[in-house]
Protein backbone atom coordinates (compact mmCIF):
# COMPACT_ATOMS: atom_id res chain seq x y z
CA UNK A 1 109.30 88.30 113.09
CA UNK A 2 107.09 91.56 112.62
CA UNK A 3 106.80 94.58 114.13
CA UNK A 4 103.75 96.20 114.62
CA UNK A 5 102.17 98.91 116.67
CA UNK A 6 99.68 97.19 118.94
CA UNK A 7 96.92 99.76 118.04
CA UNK A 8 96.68 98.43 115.06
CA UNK A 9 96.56 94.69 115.03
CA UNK A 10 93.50 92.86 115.37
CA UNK A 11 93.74 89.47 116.75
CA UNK A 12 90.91 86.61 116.54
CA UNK A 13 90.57 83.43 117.68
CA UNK A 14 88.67 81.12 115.40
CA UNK A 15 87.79 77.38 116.85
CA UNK A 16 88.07 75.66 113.90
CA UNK A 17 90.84 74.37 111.53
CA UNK A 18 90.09 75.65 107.42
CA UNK A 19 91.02 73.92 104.52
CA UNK A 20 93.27 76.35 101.87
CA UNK A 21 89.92 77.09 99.95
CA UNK A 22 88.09 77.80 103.11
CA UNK A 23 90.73 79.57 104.75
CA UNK A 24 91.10 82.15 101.67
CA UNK A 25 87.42 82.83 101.24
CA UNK A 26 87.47 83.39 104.84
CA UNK A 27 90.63 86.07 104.85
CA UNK A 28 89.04 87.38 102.15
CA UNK A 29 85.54 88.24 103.28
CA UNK A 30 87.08 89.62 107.06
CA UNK A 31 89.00 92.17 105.16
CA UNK A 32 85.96 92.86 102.71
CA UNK A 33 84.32 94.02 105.83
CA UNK A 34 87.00 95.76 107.24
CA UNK A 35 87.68 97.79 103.92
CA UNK A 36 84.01 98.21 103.83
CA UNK A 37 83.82 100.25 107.40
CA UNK A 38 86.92 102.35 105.77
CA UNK A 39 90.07 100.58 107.06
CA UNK A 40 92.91 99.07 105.36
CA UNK A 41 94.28 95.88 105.58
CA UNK A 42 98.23 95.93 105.22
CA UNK A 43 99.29 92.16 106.15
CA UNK A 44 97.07 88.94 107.36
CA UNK A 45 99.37 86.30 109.50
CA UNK A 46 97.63 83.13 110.83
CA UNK A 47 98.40 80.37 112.86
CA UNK A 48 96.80 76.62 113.42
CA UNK A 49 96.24 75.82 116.96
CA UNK A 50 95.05 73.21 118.89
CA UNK A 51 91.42 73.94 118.64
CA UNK A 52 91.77 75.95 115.45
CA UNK A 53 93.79 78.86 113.66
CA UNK A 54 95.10 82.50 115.28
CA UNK A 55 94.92 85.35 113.12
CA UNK A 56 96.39 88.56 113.34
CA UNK A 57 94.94 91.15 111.01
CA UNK A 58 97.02 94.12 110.92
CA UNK A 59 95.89 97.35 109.99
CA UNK A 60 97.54 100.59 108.69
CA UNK A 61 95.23 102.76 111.20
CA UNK A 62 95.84 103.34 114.79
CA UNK A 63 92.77 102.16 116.96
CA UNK A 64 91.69 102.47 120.57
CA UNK A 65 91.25 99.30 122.56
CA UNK A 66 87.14 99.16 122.41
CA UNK A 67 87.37 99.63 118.83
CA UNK A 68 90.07 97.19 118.44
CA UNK A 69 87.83 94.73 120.58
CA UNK A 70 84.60 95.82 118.78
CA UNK A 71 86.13 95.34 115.11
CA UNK A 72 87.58 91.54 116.27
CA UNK A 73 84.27 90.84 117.66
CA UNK A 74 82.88 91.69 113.96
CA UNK A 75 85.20 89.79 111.95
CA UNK A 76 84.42 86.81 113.69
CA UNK A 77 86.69 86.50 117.28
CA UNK A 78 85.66 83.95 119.42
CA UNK A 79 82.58 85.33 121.56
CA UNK A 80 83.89 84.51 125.00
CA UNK A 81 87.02 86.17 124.22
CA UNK A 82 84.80 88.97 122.94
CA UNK A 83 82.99 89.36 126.22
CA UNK A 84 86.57 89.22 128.07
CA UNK A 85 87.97 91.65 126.04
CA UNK A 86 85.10 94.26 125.99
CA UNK A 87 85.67 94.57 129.52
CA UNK A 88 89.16 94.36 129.60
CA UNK A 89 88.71 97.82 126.57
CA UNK A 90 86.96 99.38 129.62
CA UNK A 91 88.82 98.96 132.31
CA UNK A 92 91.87 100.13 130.78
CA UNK A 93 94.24 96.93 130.41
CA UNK A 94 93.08 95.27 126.81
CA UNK A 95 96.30 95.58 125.13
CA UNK A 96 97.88 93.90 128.68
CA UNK A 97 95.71 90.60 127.74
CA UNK A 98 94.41 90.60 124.17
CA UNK A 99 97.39 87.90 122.97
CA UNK A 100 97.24 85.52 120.68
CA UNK A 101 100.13 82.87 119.47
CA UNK A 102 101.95 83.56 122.22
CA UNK A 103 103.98 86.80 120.68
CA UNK A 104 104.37 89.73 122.74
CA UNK A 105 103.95 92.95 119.93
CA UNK A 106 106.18 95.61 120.11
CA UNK A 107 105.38 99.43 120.24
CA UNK A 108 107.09 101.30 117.12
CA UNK A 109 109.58 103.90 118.18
């Protein structure tokens, strides 16, 4: 298993299951926008679900919460989750419920 800082993974919740040509086009293109706004992918991890795949995009910069939720909400996180977690960003308790496959992440020491 991975470590990460929480502040800098992005988690989103796609509803839909990709094939391998799909799925690659797709990772590629989210982190085409990310590099685009000036950040920089270090690792992609994914997950099929029931409903569809989990991905965890993991950043080298730290983030706040609303940006965290504002750059998942860009790169395609599923829009009820999006309206959850922009209000979860302001109230204070995003990192508390912005989970995805289950995996509590670690703070670095």
């Amino acid at each position: 298993m991975f470590v990460h800082s929480v502040s800098s993974i992005l988690k989103v919740d796609v509803d839909i299951k990709m094939d391998v040509v799909m799925l690659q086009r797709w990772v590629e293109t989210r982190k085409r926008m990310l590099e685009s706004m000036g950040y920089h992918v270090v690792d992609v991890n994914y997950r099929y679900t029931r409903h569809g795949m989990h991905f965890w995009f993991i950043l080298q910069e730290q983030l706040d919460a609303y940006t965290r939720a504002t750059l998942q909400f860009m790169i395609g996180d599923d829009h009820r989750r999006c309206f959850y977690n922009f209000y979860r960003a302001r109230l204070g308790v995003f990192d508390h419920f912005n989970a995805l496959f289950g995996v509590k992440v670690y703070e670095q020491v």
